[in-house]
Each structure stands twice: as C-alpha cells, then as structure tokens.
N, C-alpha and C. Protein backbone atom coordinates (compact mmCIF):
# COMPACT_ATOMS: atom_id res chain seq x y z
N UNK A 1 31.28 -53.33 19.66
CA UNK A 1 32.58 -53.66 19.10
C UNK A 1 32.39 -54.11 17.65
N UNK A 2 33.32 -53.63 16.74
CA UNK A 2 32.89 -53.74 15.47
C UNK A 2 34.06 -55.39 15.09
N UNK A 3 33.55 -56.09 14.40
CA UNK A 3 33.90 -57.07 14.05
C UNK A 3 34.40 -56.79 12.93
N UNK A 4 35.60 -57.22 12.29
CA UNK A 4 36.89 -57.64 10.59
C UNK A 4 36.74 -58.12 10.16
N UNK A 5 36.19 -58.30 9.31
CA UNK A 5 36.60 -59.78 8.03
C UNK A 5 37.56 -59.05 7.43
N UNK A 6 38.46 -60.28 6.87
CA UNK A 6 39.11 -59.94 5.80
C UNK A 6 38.58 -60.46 4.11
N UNK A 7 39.09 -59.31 3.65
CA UNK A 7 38.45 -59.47 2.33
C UNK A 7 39.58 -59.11 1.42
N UNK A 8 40.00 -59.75 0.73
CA UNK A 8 41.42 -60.19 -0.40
C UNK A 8 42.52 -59.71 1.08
N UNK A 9 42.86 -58.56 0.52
CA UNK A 9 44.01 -57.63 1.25
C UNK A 9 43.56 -56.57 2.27
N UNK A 10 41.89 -56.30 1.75
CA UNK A 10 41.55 -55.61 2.96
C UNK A 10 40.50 -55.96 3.93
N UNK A 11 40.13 -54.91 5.08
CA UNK A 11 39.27 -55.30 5.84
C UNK A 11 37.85 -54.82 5.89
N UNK A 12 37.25 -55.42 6.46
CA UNK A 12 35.53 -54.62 5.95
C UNK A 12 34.70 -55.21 7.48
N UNK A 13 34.42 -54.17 7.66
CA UNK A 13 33.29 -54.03 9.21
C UNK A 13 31.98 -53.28 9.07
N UNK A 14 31.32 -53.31 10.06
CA UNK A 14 30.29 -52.84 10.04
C UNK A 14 30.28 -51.00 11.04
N UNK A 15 29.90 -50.02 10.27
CA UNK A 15 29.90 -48.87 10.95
C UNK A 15 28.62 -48.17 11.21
N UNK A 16 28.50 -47.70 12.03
CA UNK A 16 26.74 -47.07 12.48
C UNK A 16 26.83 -45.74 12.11
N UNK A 17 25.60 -45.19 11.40
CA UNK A 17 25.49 -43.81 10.98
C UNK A 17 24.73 -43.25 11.96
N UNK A 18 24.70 -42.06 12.26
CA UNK A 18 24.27 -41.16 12.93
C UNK A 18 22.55 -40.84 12.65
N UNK A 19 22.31 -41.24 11.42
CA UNK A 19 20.47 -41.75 11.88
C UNK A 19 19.95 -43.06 11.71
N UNK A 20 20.60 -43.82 12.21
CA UNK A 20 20.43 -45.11 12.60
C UNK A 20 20.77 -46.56 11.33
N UNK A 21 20.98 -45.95 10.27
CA UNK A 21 21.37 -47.04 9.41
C UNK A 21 22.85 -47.20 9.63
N UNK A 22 23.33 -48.64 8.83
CA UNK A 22 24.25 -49.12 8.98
C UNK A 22 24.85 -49.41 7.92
N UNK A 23 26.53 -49.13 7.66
CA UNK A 23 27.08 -48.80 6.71
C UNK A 23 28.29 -49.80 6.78
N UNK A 24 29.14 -49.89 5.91
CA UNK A 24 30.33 -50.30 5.98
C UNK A 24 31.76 -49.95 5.64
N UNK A 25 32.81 -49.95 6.98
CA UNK A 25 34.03 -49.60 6.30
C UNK A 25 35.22 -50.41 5.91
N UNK A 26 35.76 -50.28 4.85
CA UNK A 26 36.58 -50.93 4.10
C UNK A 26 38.14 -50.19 4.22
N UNK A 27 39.02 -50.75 4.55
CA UNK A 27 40.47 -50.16 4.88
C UNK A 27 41.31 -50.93 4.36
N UNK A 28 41.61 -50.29 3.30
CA UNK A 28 42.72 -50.86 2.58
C UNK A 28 44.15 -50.98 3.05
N UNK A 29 45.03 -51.80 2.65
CA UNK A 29 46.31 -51.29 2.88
C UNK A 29 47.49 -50.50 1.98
N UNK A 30 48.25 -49.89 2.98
CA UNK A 30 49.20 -49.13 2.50
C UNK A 30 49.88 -49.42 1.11
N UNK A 31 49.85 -48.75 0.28
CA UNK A 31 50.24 -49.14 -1.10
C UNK A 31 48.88 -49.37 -2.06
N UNK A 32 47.74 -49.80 -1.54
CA UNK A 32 46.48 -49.85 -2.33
C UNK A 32 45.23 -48.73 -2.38
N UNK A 33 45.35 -48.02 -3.00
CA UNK A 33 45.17 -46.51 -2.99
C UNK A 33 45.25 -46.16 -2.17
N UNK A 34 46.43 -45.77 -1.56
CA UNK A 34 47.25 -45.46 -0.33
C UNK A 34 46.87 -44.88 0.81
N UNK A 35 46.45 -46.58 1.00
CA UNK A 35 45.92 -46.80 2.23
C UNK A 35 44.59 -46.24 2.38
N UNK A 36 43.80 -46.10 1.97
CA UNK A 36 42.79 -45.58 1.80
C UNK A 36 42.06 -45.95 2.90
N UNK A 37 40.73 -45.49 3.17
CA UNK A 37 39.47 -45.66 4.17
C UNK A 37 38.37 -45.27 3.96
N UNK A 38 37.09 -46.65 2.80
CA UNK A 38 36.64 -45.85 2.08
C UNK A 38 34.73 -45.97 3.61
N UNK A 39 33.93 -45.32 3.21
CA UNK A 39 32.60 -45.50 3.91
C UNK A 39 31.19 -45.81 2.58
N UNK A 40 31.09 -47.81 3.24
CA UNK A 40 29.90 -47.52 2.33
C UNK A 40 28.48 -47.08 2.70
N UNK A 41 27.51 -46.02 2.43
CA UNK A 41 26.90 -45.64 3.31
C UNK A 41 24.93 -46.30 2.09
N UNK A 42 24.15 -47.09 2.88
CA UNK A 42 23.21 -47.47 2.08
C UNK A 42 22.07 -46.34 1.68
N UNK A 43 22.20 -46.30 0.50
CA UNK A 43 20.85 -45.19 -0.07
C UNK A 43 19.37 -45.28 0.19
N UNK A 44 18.38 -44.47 0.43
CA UNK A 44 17.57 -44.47 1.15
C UNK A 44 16.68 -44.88 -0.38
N UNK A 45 15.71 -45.59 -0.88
CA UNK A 45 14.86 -45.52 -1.45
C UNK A 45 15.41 -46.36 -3.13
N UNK A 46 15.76 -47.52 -2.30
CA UNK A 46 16.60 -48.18 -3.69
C UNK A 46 17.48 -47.84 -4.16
N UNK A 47 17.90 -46.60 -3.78
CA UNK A 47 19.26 -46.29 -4.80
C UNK A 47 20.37 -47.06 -4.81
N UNK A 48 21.31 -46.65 -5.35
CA UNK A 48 22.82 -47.37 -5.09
C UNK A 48 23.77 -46.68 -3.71
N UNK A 49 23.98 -47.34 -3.12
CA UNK A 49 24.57 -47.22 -2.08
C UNK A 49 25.95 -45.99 -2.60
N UNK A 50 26.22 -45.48 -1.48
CA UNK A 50 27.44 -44.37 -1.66
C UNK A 50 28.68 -44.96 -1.19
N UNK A 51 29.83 -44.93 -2.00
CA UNK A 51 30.98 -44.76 -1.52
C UNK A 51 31.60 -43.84 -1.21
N UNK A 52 32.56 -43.48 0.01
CA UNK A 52 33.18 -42.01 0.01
C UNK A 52 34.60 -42.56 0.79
N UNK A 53 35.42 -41.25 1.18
CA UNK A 53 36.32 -41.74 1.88
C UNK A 53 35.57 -41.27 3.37
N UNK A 54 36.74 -41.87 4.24
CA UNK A 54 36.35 -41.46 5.55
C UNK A 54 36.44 -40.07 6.18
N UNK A 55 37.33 -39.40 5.68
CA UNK A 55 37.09 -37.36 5.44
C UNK A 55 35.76 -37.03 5.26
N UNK A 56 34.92 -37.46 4.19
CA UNK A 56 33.58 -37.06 3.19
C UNK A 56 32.65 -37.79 4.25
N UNK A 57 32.71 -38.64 5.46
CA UNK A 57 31.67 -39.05 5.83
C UNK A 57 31.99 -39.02 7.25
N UNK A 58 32.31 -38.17 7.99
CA UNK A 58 32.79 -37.99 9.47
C UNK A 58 31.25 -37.31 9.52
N UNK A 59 30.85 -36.62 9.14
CA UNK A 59 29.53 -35.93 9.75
C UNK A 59 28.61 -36.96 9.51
N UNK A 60 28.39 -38.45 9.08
CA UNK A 60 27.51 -39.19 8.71
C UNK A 60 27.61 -40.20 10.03
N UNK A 61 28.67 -40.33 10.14
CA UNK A 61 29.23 -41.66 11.44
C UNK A 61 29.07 -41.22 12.64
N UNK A 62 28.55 -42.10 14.20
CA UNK A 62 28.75 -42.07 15.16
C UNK A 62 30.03 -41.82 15.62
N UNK A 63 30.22 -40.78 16.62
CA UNK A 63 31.71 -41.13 17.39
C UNK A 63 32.33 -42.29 17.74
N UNK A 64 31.83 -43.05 18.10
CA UNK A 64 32.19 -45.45 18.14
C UNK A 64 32.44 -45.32 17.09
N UNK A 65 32.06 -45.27 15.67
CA UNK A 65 32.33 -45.73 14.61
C UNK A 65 33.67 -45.10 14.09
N UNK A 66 33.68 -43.55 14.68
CA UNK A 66 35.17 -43.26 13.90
C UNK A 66 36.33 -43.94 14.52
N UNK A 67 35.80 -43.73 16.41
CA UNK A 67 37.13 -44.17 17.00
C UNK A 67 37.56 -46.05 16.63
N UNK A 68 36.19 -46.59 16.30
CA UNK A 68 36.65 -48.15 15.82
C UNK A 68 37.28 -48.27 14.67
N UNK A 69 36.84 -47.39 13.46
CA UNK A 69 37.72 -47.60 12.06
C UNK A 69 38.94 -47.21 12.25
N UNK A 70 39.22 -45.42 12.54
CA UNK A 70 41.13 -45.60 12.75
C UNK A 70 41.80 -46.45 14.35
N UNK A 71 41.33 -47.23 14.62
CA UNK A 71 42.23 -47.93 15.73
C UNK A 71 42.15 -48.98 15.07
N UNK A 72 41.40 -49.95 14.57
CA UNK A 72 41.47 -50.74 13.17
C UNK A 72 42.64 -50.63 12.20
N UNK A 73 42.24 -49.49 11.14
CA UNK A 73 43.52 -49.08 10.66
C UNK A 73 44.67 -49.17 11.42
N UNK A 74 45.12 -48.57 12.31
CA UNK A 74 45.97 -48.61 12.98
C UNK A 74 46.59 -49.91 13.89
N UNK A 75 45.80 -50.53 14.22
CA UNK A 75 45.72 -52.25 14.78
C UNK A 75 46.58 -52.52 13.44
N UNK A 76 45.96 -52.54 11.95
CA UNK A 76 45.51 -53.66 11.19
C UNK A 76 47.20 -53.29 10.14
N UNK A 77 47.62 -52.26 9.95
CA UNK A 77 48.54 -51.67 9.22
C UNK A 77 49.65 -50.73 9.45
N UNK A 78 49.43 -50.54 10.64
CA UNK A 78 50.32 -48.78 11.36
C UNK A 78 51.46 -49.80 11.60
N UNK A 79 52.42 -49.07 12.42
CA UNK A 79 53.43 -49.53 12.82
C UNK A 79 53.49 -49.13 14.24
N UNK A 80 52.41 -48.56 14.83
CA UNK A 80 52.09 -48.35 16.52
C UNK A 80 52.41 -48.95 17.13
N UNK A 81 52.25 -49.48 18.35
CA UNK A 81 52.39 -50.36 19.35
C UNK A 81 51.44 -50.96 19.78
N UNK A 82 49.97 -50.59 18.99
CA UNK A 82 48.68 -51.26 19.29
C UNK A 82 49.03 -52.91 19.20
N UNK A 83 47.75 -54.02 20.09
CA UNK A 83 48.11 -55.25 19.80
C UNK A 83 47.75 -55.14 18.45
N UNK A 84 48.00 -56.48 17.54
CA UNK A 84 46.82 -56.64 16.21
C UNK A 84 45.77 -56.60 15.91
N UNK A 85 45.11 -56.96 15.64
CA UNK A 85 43.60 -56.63 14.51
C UNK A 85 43.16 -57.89 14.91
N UNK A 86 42.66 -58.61 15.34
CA UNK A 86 41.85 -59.83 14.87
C UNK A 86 40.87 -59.83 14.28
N UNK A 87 40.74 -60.45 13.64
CA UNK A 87 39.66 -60.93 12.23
C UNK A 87 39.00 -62.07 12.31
N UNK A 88 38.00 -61.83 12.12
CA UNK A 88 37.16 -63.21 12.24
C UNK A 88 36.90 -63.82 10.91
C-alpha cells in the first residue's frame, strides 16, 4: 500500500519500477498543470533522476503502482464516489 504525503497542494508517494528500484509519484491538482501525474524515476549511475508524466512511464511501473497512483488521483481530486485519500 502506497502511503501520501502532502506536499504544498500536491501529493507524493512512493512507486515501484519494474526492475526493482523505487521511484516517486507526484499528482498534482486540477488546475496545476492540469492535473498532471508526473513519475520520478532514479538514474542509474549518479545521474539526475528523470521526470516524466505517467503516459511516458507505464512501461517502467509495476501493475500495483499504476493501479495505486490513478485511484489516488482519483481518491485525492476526482469527483467519483471513491472514499478520500488519506495522507499521512
């Protein structure tokens, strides 16, 4: 289960990549580059870590990790019927 913080306006968790490192996703809200869902994914060999959206990094993420970020999103901003988001 992926755990929320909130961070200003958005949220930021932890997401698992598909060869075993661990990344983070950040979900903005609606109106802040609209709504965006970005993936930070850590670079292998010092580099600078990658940002992308969540489109550009579906082949990088576990299946848990996609279905936890959009039910998140969706918890955290939709207008669904999901309960809320809790955040720690």
């Amino acid at each position: 289960m992926t755990i929320w913080e909130n961070q200003g306006s958005a949220l930021v968790g932890k997401v698992q990549l598909r060869d075993n490192r661990r990344g983070k996703a950040v979900l903005l809200p609606p109106g802040q580059a609209g709504g965006a869902v970005a993936i930070v994914i850590p670079a292998a060999g010092g580099q600078a870590a990658a940002t992308v959206a969540i489109e550009d990094a579906l082949h990088d993420l576990t299946p848990e990790s996609i279905i936890s970020v959009l039910c998140a999103k969706e918890r955290a901003f939709g207008s669904g019927r999901l309960p809320p988001l809790e955040t720690a």
